[in-house]
N, C-alpha and C. Protein backbone atom coordinates (compact mmCIF):
# COMPACT_ATOMS: atom_id res chain seq x y z
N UNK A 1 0.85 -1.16 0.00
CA UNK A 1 0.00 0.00 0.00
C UNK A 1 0.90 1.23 0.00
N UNK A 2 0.80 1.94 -1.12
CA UNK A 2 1.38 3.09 -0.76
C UNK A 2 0.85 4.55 -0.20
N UNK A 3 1.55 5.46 0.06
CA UNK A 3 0.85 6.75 0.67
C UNK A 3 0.19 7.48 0.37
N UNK A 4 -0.10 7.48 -0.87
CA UNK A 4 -1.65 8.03 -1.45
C UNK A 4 -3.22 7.10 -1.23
N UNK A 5 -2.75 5.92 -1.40
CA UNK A 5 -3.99 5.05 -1.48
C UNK A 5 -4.63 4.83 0.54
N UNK A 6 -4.15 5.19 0.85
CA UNK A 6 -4.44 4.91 2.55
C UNK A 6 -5.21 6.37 2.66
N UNK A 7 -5.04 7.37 2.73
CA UNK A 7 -6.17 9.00 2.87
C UNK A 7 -7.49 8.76 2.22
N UNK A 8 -6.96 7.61 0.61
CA UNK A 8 -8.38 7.80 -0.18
C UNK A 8 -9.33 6.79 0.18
N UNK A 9 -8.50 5.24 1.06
CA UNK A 9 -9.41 4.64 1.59
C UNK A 9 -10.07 4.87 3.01
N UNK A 10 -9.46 6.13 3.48
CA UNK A 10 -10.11 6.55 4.61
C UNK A 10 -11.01 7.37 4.30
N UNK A 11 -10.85 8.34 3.45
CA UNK A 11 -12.04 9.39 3.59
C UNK A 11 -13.26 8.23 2.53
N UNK A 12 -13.06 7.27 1.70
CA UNK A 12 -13.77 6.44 1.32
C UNK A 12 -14.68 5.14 2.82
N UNK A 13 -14.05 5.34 3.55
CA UNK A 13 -14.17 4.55 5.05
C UNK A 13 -15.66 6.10 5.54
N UNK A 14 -15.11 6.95 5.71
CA UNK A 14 -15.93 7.90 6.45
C UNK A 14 -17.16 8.31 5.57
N UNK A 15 -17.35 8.04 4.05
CA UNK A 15 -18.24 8.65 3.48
C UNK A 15 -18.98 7.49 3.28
N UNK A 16 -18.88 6.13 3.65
CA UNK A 16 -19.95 5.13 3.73
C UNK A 16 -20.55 5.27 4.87
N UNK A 17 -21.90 4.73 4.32
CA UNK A 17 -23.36 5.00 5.19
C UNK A 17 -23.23 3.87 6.29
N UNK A 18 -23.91 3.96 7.47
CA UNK A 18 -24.02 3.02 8.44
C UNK A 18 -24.65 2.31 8.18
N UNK A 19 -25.19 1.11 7.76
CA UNK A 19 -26.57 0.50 7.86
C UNK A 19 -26.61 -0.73 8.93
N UNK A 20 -27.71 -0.04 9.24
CA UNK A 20 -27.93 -1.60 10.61
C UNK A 20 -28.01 -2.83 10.28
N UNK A 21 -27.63 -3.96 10.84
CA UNK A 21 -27.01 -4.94 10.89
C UNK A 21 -28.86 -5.60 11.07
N UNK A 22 -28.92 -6.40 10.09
CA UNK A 22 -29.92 -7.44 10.35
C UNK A 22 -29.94 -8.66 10.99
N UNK A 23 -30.82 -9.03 11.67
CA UNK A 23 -30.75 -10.61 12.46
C UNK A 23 -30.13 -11.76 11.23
N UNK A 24 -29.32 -12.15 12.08
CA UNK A 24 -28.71 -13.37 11.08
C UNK A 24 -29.54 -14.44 10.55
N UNK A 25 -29.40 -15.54 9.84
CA UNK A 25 -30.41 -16.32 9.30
C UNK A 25 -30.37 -17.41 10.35
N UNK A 26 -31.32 -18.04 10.17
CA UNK A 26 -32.19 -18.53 11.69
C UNK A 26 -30.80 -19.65 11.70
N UNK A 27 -30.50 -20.58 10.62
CA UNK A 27 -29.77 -21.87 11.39
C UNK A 27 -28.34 -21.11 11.50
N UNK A 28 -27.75 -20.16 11.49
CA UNK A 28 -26.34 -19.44 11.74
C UNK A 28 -26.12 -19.77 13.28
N UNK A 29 -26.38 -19.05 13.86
CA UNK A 29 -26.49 -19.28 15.31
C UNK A 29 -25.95 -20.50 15.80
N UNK A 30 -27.11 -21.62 15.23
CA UNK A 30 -26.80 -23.01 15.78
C UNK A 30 -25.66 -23.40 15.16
N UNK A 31 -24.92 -23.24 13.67
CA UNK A 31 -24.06 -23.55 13.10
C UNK A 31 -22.71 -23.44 13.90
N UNK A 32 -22.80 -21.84 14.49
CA UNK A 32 -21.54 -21.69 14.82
C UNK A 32 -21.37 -21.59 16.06
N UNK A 33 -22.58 -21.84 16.94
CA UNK A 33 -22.25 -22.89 18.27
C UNK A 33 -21.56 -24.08 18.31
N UNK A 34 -22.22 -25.21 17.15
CA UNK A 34 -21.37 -26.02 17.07
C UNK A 34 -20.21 -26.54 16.72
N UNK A 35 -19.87 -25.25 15.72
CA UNK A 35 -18.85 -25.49 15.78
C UNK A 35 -17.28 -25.02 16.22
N UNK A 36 -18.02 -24.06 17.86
CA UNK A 36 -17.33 -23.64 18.38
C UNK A 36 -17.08 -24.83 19.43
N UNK A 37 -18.23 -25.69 19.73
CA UNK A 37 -18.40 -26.49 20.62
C UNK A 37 -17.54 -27.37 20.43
N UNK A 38 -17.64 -27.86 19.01
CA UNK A 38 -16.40 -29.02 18.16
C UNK A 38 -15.28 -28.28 18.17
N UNK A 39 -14.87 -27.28 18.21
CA UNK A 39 -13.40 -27.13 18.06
C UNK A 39 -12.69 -27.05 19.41
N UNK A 40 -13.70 -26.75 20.44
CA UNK A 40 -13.03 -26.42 22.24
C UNK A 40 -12.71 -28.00 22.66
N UNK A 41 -13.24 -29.41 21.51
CA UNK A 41 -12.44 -30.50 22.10
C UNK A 41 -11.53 -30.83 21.84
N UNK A 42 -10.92 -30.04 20.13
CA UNK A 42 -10.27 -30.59 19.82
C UNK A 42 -9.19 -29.71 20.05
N UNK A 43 -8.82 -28.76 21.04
CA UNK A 43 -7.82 -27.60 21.03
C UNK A 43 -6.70 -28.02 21.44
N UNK A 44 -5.76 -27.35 20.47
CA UNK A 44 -4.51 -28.01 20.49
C UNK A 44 -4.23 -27.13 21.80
N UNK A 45 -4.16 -25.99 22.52
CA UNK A 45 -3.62 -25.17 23.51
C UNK A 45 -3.73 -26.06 25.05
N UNK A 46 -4.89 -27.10 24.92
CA UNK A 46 -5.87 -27.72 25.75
C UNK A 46 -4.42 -28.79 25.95
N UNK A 47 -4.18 -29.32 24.89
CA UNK A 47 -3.20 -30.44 24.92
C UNK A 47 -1.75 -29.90 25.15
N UNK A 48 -1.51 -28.97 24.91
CA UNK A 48 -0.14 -28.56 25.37
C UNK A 48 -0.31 -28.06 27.03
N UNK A 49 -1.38 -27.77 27.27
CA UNK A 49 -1.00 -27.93 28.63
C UNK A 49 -1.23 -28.86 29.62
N UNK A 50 -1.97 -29.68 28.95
CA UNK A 50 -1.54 -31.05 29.56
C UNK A 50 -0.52 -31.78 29.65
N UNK A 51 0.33 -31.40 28.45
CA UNK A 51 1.19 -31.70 28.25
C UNK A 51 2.60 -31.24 29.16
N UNK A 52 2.33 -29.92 29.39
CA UNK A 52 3.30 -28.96 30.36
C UNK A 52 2.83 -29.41 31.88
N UNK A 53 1.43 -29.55 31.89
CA UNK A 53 1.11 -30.26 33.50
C UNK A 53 2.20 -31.11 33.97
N UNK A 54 2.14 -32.10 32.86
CA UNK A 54 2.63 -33.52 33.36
C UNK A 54 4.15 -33.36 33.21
N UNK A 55 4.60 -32.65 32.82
CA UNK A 55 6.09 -32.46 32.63
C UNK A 55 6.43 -31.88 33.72
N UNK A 56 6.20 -30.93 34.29
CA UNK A 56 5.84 -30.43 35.78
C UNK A 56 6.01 -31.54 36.64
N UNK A 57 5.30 -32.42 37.01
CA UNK A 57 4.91 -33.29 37.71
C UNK A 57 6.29 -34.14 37.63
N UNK A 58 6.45 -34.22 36.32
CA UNK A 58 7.77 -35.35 36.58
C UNK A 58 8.84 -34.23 36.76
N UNK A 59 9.32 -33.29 36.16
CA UNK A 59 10.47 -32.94 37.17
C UNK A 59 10.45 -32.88 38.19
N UNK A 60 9.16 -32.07 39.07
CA UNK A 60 9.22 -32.32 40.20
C UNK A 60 9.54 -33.70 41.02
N UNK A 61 8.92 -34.53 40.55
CA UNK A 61 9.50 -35.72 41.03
C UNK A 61 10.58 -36.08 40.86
N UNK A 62 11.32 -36.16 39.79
CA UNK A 62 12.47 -35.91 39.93
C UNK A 62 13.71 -35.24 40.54
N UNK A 63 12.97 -33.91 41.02
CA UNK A 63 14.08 -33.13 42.00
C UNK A 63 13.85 -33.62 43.21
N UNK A 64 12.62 -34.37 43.51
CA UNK A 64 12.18 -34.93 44.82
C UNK A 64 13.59 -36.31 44.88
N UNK A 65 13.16 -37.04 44.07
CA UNK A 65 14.19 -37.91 44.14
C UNK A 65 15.69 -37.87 44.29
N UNK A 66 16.40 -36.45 43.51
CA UNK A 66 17.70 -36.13 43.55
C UNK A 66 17.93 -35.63 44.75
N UNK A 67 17.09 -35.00 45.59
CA UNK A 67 17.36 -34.30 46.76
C UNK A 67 17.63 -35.68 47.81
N UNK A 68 16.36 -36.07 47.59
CA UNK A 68 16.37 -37.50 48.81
C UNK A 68 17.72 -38.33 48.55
N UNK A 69 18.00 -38.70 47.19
CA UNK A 69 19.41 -39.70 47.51
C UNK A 69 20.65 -38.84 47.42
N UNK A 70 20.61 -37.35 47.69
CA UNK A 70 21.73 -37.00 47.70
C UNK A 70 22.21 -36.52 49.41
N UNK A 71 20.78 -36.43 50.43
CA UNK A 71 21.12 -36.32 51.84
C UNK A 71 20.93 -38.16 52.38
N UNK A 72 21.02 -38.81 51.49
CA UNK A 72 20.90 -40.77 51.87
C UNK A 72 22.30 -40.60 51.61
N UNK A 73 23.47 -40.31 50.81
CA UNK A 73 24.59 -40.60 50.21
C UNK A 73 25.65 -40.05 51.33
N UNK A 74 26.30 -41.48 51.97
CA UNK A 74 27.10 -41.38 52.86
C UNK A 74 28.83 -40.61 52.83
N UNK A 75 28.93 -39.89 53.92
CA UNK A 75 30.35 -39.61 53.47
C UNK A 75 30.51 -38.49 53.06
N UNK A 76 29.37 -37.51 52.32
CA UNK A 76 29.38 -36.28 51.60
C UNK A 76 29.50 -35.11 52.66
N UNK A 77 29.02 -35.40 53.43
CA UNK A 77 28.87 -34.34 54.67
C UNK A 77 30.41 -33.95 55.31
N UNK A 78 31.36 -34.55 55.60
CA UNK A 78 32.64 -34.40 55.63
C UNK A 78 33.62 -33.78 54.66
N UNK A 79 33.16 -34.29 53.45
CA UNK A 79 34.20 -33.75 52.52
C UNK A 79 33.72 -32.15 52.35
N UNK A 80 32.32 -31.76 52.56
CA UNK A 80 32.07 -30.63 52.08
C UNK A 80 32.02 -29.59 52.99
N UNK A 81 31.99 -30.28 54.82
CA UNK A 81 32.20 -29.31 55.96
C UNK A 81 34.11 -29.03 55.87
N UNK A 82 35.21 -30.11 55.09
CA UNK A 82 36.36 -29.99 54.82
C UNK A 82 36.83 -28.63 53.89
N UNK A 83 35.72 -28.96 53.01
CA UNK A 83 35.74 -27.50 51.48
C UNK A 83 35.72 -26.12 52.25
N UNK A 84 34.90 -26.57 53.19
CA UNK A 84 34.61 -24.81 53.53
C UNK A 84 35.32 -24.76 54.71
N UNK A 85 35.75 -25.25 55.29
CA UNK A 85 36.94 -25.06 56.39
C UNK A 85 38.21 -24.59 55.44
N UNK A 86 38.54 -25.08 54.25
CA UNK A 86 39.62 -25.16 53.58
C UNK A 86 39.33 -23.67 52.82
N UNK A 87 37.99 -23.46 52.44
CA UNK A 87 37.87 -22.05 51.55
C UNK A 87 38.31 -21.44 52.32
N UNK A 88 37.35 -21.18 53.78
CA UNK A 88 37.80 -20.20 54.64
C UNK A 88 39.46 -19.37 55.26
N UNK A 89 39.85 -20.78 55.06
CA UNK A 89 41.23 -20.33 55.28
C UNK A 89 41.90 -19.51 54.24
N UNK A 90 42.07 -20.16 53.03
CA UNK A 90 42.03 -19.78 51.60
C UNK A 90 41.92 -18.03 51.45
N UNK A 91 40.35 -17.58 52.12
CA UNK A 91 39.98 -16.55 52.12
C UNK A 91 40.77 -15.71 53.11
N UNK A 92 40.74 -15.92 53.74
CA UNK A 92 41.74 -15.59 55.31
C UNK A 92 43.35 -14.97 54.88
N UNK A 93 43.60 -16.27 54.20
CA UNK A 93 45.19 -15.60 53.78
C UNK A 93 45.07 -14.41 52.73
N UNK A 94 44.40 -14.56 51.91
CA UNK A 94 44.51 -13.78 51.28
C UNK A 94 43.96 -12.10 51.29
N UNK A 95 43.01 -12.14 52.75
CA UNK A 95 42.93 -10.70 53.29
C UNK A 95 44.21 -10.11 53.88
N UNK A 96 44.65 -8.80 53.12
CA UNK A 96 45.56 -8.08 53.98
C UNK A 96 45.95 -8.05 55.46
């Protein structure tokens, strides 16, 4: 569209008449109930978040599980109260 044709379809926009809108034809209505009705089962948005539900669900379970066998896992608690005894010092020397 270039910059002449956009002014002439506006003042062409403002110089059409209003005319009121007539009742639609009788089976419209029901048409496009149903087939609003048929399309809300088949919605793909519906399935992706079911889809994201359940993905949810399993990471979570999964971080449930990594947490639990990583305070079950013997031995770790020493080496890592060792790390930070060892940072600390680390840090220590190296303050002025």
């Amino acid at each position: 569209m270039n910059d002449e044709s956009l002014p002439r379809l506006l003042d062409a926009a403002a110089k059409a008449s209003c005319e009121a809108v007539g009742a639609p034809p009788l089976g419209l209505e029901t048409r496009v109930l149903a087939q609003w009705r048929a399309a809300r089962e088949d919605d793909a948005p519906a399935f992706l978040f079911v889809f994201l539900r359940r993905a949810m669900i399993a990471a979570c379970f999964v971080f449930i599980l990594s947490a639990a066998w990583s305070f079950t896992r013997p031995g770790i608690g020493l080496a890592g109260e060792e790390a930070v005894q060892l940072d600390y010092q680390i840090q220590m020397s190296l303050n002025p």
